[in-house]
Protein backbone atom coordinates (compact mmCIF):
# COMPACT_ATOMS: atom_id res chain seq x y z
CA UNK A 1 108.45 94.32 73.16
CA UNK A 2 110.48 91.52 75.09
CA UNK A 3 112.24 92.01 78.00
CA UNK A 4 116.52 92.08 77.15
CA UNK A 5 117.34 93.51 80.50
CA UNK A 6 115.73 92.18 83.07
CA UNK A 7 117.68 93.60 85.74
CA UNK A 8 117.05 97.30 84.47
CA UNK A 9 113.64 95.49 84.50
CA UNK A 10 113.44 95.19 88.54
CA UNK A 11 115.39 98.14 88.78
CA UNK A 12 114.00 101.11 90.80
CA UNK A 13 116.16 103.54 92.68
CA UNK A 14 118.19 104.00 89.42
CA UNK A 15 115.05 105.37 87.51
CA UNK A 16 113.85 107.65 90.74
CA UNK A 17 115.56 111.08 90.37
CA UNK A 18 116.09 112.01 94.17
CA UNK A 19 115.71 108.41 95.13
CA UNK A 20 118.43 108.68 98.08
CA UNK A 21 116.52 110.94 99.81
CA UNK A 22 113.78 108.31 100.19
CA UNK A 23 115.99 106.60 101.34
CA UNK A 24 117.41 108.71 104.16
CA UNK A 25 113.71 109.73 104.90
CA UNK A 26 112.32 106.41 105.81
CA UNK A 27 114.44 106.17 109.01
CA UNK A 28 113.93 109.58 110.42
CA UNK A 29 110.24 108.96 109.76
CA UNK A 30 110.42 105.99 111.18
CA UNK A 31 112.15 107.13 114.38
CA UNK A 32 109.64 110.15 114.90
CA UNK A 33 106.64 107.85 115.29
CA UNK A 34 108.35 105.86 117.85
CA UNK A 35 109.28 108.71 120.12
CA UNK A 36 105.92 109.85 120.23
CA UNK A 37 103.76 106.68 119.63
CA UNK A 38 106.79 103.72 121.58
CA UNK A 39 106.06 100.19 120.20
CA UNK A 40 106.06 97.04 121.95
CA UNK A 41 108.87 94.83 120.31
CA UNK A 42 107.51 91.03 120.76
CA UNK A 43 109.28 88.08 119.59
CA UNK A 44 107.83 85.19 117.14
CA UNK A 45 111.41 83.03 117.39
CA UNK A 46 114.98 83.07 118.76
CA UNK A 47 116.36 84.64 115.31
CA UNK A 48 117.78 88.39 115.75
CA UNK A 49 115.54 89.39 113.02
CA UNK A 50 113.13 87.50 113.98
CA UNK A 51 110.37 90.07 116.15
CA UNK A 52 107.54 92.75 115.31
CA UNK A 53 107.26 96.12 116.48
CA UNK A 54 103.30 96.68 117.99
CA UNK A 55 101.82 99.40 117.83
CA UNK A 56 98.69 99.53 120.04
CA UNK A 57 96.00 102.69 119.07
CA UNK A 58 95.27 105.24 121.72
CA UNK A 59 91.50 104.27 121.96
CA UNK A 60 90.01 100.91 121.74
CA UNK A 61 91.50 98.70 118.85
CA UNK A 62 89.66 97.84 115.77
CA UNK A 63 91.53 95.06 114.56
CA UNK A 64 95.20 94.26 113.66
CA UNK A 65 96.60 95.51 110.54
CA UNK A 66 100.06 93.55 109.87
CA UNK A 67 102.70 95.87 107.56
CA UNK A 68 105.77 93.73 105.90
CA UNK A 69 108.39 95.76 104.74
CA UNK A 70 110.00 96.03 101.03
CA UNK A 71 114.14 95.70 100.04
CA UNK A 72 113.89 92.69 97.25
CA UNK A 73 114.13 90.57 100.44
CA UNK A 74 117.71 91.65 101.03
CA UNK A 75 117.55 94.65 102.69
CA UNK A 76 115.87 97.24 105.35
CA UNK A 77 113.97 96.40 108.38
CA UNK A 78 110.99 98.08 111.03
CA UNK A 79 113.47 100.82 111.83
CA UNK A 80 113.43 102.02 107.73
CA UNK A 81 109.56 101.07 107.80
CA UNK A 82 107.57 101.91 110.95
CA UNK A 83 106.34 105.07 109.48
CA UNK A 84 103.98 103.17 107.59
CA UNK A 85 102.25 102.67 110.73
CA UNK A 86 100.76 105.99 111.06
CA UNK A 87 97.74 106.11 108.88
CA UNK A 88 95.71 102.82 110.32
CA UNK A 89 97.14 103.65 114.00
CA UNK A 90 94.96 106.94 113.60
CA UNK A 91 91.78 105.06 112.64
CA UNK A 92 92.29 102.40 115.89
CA UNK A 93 94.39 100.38 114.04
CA UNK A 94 96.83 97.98 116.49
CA UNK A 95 99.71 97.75 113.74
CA UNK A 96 102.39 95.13 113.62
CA UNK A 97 105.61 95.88 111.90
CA UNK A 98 107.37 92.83 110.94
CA UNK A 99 110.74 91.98 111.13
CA UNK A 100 112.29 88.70 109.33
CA UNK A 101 115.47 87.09 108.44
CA UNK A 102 116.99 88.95 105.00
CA UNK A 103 118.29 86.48 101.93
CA UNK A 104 121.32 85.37 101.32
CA UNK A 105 120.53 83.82 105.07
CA UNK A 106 116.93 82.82 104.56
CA UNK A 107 115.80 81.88 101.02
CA UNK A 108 112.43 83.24 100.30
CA UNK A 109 110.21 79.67 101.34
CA UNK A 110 112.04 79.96 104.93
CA UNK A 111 110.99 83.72 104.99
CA UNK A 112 107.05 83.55 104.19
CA UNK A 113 107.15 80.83 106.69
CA UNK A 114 108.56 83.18 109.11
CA UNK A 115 106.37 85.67 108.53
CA UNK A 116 103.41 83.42 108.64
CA UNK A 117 104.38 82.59 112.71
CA UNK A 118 104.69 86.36 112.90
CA UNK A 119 101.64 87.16 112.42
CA UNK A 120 99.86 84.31 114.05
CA UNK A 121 101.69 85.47 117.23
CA UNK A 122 100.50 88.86 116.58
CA UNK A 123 96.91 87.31 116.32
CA UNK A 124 97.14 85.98 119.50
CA UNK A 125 98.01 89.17 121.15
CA UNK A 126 95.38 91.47 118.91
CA UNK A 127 91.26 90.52 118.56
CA UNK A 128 89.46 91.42 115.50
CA UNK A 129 89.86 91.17 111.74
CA UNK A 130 93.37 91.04 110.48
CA UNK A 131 94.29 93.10 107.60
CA UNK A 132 97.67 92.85 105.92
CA UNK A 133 99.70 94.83 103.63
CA UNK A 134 103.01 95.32 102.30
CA UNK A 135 105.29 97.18 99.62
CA UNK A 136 107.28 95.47 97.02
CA UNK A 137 108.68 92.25 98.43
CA UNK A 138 106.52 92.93 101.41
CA UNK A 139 103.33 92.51 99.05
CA UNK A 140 104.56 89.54 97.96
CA UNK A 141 104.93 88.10 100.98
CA UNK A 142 101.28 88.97 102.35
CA UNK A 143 99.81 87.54 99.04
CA UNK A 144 101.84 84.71 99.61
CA UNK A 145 99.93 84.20 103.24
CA UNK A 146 96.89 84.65 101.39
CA UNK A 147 97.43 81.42 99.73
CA UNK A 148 95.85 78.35 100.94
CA UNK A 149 97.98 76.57 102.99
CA UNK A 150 100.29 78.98 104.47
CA UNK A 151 97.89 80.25 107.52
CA UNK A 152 96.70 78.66 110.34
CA UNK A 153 92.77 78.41 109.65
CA UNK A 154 91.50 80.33 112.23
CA UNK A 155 94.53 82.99 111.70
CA UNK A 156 93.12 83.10 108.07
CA UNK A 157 89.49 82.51 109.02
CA UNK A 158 90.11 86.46 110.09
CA UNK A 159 91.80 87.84 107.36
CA UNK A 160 89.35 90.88 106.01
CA UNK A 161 91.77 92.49 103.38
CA UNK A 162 95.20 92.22 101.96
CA UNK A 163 97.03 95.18 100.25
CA UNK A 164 99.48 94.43 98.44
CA UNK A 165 101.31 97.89 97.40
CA UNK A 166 103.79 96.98 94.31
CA UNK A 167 104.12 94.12 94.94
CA UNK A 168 106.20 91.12 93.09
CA UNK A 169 103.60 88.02 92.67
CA UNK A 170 105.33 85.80 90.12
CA UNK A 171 108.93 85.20 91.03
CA UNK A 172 110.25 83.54 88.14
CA UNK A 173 111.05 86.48 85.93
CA UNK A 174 113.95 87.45 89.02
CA UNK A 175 115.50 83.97 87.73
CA UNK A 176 116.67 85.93 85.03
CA UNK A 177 118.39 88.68 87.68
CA UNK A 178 121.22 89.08 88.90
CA UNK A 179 119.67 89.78 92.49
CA UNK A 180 119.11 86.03 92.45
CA UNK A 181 122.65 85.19 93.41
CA UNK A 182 121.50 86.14 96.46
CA UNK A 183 117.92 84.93 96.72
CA UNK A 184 118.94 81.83 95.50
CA UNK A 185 115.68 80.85 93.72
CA UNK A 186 115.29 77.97 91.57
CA UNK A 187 112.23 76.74 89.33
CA UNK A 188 110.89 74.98 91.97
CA UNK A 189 110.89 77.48 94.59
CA UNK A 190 109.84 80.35 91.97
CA UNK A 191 106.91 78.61 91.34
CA UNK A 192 105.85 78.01 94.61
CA UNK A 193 106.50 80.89 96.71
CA UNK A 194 104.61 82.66 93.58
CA UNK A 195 101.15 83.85 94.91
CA UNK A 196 100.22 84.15 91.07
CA UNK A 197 100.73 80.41 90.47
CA UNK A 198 98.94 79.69 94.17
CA UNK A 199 95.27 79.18 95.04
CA UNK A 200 93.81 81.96 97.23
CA UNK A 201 92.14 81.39 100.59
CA UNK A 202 88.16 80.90 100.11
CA UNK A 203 86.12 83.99 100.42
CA UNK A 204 89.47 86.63 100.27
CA UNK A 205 89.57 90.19 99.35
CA UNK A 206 92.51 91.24 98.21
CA UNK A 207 93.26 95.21 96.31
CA UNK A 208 96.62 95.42 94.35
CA UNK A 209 97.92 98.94 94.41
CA UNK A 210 101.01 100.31 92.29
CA UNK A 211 101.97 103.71 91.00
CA UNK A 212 101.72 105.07 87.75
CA UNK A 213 104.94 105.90 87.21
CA UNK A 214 106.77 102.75 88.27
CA UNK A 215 108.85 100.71 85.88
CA UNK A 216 106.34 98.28 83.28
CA UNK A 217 107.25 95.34 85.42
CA UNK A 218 105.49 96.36 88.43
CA UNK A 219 103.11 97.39 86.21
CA UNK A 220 102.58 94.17 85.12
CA UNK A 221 103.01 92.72 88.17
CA UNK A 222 100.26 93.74 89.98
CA UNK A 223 97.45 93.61 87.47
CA UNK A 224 98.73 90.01 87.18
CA UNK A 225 97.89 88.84 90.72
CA UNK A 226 93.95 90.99 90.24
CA UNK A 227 93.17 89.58 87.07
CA UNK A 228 94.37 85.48 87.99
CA UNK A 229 92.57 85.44 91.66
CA UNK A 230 89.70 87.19 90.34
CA UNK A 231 89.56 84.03 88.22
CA UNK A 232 89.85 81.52 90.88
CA UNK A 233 87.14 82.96 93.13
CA UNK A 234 88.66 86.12 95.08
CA UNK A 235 87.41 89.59 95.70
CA UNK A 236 90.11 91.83 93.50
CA UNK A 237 90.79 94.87 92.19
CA UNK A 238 93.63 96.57 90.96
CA UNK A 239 94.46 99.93 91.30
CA UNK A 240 96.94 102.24 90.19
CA UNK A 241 98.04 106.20 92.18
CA UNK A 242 98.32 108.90 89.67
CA UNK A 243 102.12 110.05 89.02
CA UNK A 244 103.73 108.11 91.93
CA UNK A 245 106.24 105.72 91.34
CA UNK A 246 108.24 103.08 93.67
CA UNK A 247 109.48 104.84 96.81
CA UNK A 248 106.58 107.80 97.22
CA UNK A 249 103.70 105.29 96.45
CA UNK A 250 103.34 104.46 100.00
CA UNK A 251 103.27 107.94 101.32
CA UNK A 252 99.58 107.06 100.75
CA UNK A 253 99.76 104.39 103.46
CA UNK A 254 101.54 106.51 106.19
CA UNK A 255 98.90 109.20 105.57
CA UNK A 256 95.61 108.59 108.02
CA UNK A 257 93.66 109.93 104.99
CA UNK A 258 96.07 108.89 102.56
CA UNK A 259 93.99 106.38 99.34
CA UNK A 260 95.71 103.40 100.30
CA UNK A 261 94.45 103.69 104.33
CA UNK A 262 91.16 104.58 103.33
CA UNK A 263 91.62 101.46 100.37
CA UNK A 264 92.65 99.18 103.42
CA UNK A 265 90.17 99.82 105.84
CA UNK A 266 87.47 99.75 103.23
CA UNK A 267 85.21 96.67 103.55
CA UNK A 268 83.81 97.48 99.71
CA UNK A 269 84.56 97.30 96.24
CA UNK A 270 82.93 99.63 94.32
């Protein structure tokens, strides 16, 4: 059936019974793992919002996994999202929590480019594969890296896995929002900060994670991004988490053991 609504379309919090105590949770969680694990906060530009959090591993690190937050690209920051950093810290995981500037200020091409220089910065402090992930806006904007052209070459030369965790890979259905008076997309820009409607980097992996019980969209959205890059030469595969929907799905990401760790460190497809 077409879509008539397309902002109930995009909508989450309003179909997440509870969802304000995700919301209050985030923070606290957040603030726990820095008192006991304190990040380094480095700076990629002269922008307020404009830094990453580091989190360097106990032991000897095995790589750099880069985490971009979610909030339509409007809202919430590293404080809301640091949590996430938990589950690949445990397995020697250096993690890098990225701060950017939030729309209406940026517009989403400025943004991608600014999280592109974060995380070559954070390549230059970190040795070893990269690995990046993201929720919801986030996984849209670490797809978007993993299109050619947006990455230095030897920053994406090192790029073993991206994780996108429900994320938003064709833009131009948020046209129709009303979320876009503050993004301030047009065609043009929908098109090309799409990852769907992009080329992938040669040789990528890429897994596309979503919960079950998340609105059709998101659904949609992420089998989208599998299905096209599997087409143009990528490593894909889509998956989906039994009975989670928007806000809990990435519980499974703070959680050392949690599926989408053990789906982010994992070199394989099977």
């Amino acid at each position: 059936m077409p879509i008539s609504d397309w902002d109930d379309a995009y909508a989450n919090a309003a179909h997440i019974p509870g969802a304000e105590i995700f919301l209050r949770d985030w923070p606290d969680r957040s603030q726990r793992l820095r008192a006991d694990h304190p990040p380094e906060r480095l700076s990629y530009g002269s922008g307020a919002r404009q830094f990453v959090d580091l989190y360097r591993p106990k032991t000897a690190s095995q790589g750099l996994t880069v985490i971009v937050h979610g909030g339509y690209w409007m809202r919430f920051s590293p404080e809301e999202f640091g949590f996430l950093a938990a589950g690949p810290l445990a397995h020697g995981q250096s993690v890098a929590v990225v701060s950017y500037t939030l729309a209406p200020e940026a517009r989403i091409a400025a943004i991608t480019a600014e999280v592109a220089r974060a995380v070559t910065m954070a390549a230059a402090t970190v040795e070893g594969p990269i690995r990046l992930t993201g929720h919801s806006a986030g996984g849209h904007l670490v797809t978007r890296l993993g299109c050619e052209g947006v990455l230095q070459a030897e920053v994406a030369a090192r790029i073993a896995h991206i994780v996108s965790v429900s994320g938003v890979h064709d833009l131009r259905p948020l046209l129709r929002t009303g979320m876009n008076a503050t993004l301030r997309l047009d065609p043009v820009e929908a098109v090309a900060e799409s990852p769907a409607l992009q080329r992938p980097l040669a040789g990528l992996r890429l897994t596309c994670a979503v919960g079950s019980g998340e609105r059709p969209e998101f659904i949609r959205q992420n089998d989208l991004l599998a299905n096209i890059w599997w087409g143009l030469g990528a490593e894909t595969r889509a998956m989906q988490l039994a009975g989670k929907h928007h806000f809990d799905v990435i519980d499974a990401l703070a959680d050392p053991e949690g599926v989408l760790t053990r789906a982010l460190l994992d070199h394989s497809f099977s």
